[in-house]
C-alpha atoms as a PDB file:
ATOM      1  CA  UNK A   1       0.000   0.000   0.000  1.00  0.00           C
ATOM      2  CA  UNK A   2       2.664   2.424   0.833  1.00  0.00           C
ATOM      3  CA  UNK A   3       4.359   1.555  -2.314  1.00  0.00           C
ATOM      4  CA  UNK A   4       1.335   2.338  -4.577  1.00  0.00           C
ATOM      5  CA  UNK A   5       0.652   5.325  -2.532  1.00  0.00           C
ATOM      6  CA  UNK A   6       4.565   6.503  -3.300  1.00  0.00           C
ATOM      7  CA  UNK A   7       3.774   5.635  -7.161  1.00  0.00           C
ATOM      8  CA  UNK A   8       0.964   7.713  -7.171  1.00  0.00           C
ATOM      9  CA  UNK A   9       2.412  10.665  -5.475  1.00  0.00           C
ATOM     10  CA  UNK A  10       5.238  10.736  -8.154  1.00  0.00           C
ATOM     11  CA  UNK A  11       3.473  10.318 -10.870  1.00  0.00           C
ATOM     12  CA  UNK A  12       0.654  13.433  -9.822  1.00  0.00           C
ATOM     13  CA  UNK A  13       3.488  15.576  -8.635  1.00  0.00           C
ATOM     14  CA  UNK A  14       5.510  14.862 -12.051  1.00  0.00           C
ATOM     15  CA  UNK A  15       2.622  15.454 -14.097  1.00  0.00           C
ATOM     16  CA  UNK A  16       1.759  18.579 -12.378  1.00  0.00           C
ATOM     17  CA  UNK A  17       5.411  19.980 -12.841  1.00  0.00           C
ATOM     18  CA  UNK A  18       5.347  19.178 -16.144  1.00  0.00           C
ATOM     19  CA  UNK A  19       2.091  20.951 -17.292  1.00  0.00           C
ATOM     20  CA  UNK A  20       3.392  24.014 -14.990  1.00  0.00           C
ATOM     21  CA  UNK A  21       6.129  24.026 -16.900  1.00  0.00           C
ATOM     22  CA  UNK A  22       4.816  24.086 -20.618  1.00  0.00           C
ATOM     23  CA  UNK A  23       2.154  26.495 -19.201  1.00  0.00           C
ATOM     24  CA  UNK A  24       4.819  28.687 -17.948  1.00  0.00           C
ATOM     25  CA  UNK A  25       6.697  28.345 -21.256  1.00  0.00           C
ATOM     26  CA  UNK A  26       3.718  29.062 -23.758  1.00  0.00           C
ATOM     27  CA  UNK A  27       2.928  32.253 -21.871  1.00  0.00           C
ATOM     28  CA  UNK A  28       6.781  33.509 -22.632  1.00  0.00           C
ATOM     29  CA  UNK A  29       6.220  32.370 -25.855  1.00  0.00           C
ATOM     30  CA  UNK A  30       3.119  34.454 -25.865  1.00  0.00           C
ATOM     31  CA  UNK A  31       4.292  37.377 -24.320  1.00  0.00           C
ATOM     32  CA  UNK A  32       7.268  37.573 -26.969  1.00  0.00           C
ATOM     33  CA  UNK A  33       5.154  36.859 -29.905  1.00  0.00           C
ATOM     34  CA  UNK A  34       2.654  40.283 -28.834  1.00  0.00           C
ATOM     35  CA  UNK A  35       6.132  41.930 -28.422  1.00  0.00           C
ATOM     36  CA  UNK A  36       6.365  45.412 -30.770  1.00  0.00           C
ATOM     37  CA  UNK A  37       9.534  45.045 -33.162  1.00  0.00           C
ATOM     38  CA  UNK A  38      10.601  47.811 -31.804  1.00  0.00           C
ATOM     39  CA  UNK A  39      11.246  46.438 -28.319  1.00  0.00           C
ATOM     40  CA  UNK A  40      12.596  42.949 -29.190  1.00  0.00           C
ATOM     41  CA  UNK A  41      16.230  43.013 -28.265  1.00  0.00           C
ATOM     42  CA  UNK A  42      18.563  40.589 -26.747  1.00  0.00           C
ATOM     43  CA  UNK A  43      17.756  41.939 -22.975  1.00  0.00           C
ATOM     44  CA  UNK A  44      14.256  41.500 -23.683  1.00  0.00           C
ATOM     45  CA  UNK A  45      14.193  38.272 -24.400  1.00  0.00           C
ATOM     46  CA  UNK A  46      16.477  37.593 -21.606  1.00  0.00           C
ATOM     47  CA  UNK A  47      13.887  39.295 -19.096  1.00  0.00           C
ATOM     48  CA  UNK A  48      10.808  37.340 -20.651  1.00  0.00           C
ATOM     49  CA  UNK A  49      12.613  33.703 -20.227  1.00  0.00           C
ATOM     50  CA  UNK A  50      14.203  34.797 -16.730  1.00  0.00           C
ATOM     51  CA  UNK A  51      10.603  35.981 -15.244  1.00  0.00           C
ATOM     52  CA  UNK A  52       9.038  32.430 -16.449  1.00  0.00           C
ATOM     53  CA  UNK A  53      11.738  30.569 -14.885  1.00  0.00           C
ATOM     54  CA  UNK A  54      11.391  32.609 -12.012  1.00  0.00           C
ATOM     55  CA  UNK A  55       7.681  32.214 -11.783  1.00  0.00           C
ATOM     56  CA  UNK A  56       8.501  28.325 -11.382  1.00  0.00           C
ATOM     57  CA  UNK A  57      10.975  28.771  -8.165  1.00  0.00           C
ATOM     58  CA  UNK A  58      13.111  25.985  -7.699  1.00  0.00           C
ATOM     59  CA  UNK A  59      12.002  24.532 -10.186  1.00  0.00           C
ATOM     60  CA  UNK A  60      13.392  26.644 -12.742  1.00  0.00           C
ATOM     61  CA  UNK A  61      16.849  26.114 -11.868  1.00  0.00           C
ATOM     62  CA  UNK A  62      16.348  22.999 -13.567  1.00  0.00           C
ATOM     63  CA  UNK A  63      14.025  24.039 -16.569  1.00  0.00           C
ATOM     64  CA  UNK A  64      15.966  25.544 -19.872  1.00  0.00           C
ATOM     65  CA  UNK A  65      14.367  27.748 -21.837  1.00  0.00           C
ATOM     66  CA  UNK A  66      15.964  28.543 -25.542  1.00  0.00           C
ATOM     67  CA  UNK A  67      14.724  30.577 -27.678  1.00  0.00           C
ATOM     68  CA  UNK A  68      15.558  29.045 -30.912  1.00  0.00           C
ATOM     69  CA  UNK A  69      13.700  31.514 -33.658  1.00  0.00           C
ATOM     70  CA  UNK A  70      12.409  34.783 -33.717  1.00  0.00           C
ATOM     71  CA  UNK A  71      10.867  36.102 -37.039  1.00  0.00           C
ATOM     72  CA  UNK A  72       7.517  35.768 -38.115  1.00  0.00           C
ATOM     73  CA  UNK A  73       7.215  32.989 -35.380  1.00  0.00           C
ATOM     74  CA  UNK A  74       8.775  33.024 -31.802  1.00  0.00           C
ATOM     75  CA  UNK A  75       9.906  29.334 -31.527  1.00  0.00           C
ATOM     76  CA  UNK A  76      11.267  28.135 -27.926  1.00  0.00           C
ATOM     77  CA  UNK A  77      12.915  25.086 -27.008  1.00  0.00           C
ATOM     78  CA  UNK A  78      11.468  23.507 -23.245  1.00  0.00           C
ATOM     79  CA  UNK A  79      13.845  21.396 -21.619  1.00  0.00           C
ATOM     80  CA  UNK A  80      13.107  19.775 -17.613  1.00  0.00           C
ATOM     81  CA  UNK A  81      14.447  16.497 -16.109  1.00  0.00           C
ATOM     82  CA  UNK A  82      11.230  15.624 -14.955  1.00  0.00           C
ATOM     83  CA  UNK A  83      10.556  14.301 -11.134  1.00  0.00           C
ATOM     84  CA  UNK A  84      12.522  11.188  -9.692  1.00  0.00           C
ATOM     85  CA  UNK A  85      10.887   8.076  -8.651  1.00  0.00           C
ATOM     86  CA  UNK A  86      13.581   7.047  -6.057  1.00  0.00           C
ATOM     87  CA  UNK A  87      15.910   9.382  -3.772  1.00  0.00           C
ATOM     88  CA  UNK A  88      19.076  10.667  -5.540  1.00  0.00           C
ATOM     89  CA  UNK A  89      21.187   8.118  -3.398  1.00  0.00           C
ATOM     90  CA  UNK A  90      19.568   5.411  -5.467  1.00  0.00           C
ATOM     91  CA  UNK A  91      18.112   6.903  -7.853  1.00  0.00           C
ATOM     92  CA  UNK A  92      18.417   4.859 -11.178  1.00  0.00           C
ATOM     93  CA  UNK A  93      17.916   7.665 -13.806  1.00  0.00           C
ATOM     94  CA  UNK A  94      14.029   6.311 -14.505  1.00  0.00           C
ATOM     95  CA  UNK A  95      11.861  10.282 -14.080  1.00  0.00           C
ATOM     96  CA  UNK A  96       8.047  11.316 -14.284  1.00  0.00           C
ATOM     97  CA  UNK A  97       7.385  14.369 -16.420  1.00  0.00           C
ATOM     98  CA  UNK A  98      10.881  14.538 -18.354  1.00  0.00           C
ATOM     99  CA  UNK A  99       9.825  17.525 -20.924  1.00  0.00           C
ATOM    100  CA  UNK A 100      11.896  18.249 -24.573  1.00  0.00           C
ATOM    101  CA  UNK A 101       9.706  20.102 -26.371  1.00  0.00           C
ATOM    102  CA  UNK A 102       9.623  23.100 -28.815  1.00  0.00           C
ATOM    103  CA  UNK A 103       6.958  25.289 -28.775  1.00  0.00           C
ATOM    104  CA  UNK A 104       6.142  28.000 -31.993  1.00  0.00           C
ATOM    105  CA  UNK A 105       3.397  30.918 -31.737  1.00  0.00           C
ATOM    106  CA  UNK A 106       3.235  33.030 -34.654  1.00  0.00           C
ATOM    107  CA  UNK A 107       3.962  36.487 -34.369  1.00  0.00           C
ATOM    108  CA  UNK A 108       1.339  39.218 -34.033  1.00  0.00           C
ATOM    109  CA  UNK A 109       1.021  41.283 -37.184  1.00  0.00           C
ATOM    110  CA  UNK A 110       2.993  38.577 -39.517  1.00  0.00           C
ATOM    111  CA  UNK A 111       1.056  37.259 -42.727  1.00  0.00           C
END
């Protein structure tokens, strides 16, 4: 029972994180995509992806964020290990929630 119970606790928490995460990481992708062209720079981009990882807390220490293209679309690459089924003394590698994904919003304004 307490093993099933464990189970089940890792797998809601890992699913959780992970949704949090994409959430977290469409809204940047969102908030850079309604962006003027006027006011997309390097340290704008910067502040958008640090505030999402921020908004996750220790979580985001973990979570990369890439923003891979920025044209007519704003294209970002996700990246988070995911939550561990055993402690990290004997942990074997095996995670709940790993996330590699890209995600691509078109750009407000672009045909």
């Amino acid at each position: 029972m307490i093993v099933m119970l464990g189970f089940s606790a890792n797998v809601s928490i890992g699913l959780w994180t992970r949704s949090t995460v994409e959430a977290v990481a469409q809204d940047a992708a969102r908030d850079l995509a309604a962006s003027p062209d006027d006011s997309l720079d390097s340290q704008r981009v910067q502040e958008v992806l640090g505030r999402a990882r921020a908004s996750l807390g220790p979580t985001g220490r973990r979570t990369e964020l890439t923003l891979v293209r920025l044209d007519d679309r704003v294209v970002i690459r996700v990246r988070h290990p995911g939550v561990s089924l055993l402690p990290r003394m004997i942990s074997t590698g095996a995670s709940i929630g790993a996330l590699d994904q890209t995600i691509s919003v078109r750009r407000e304004g672009s045909s």
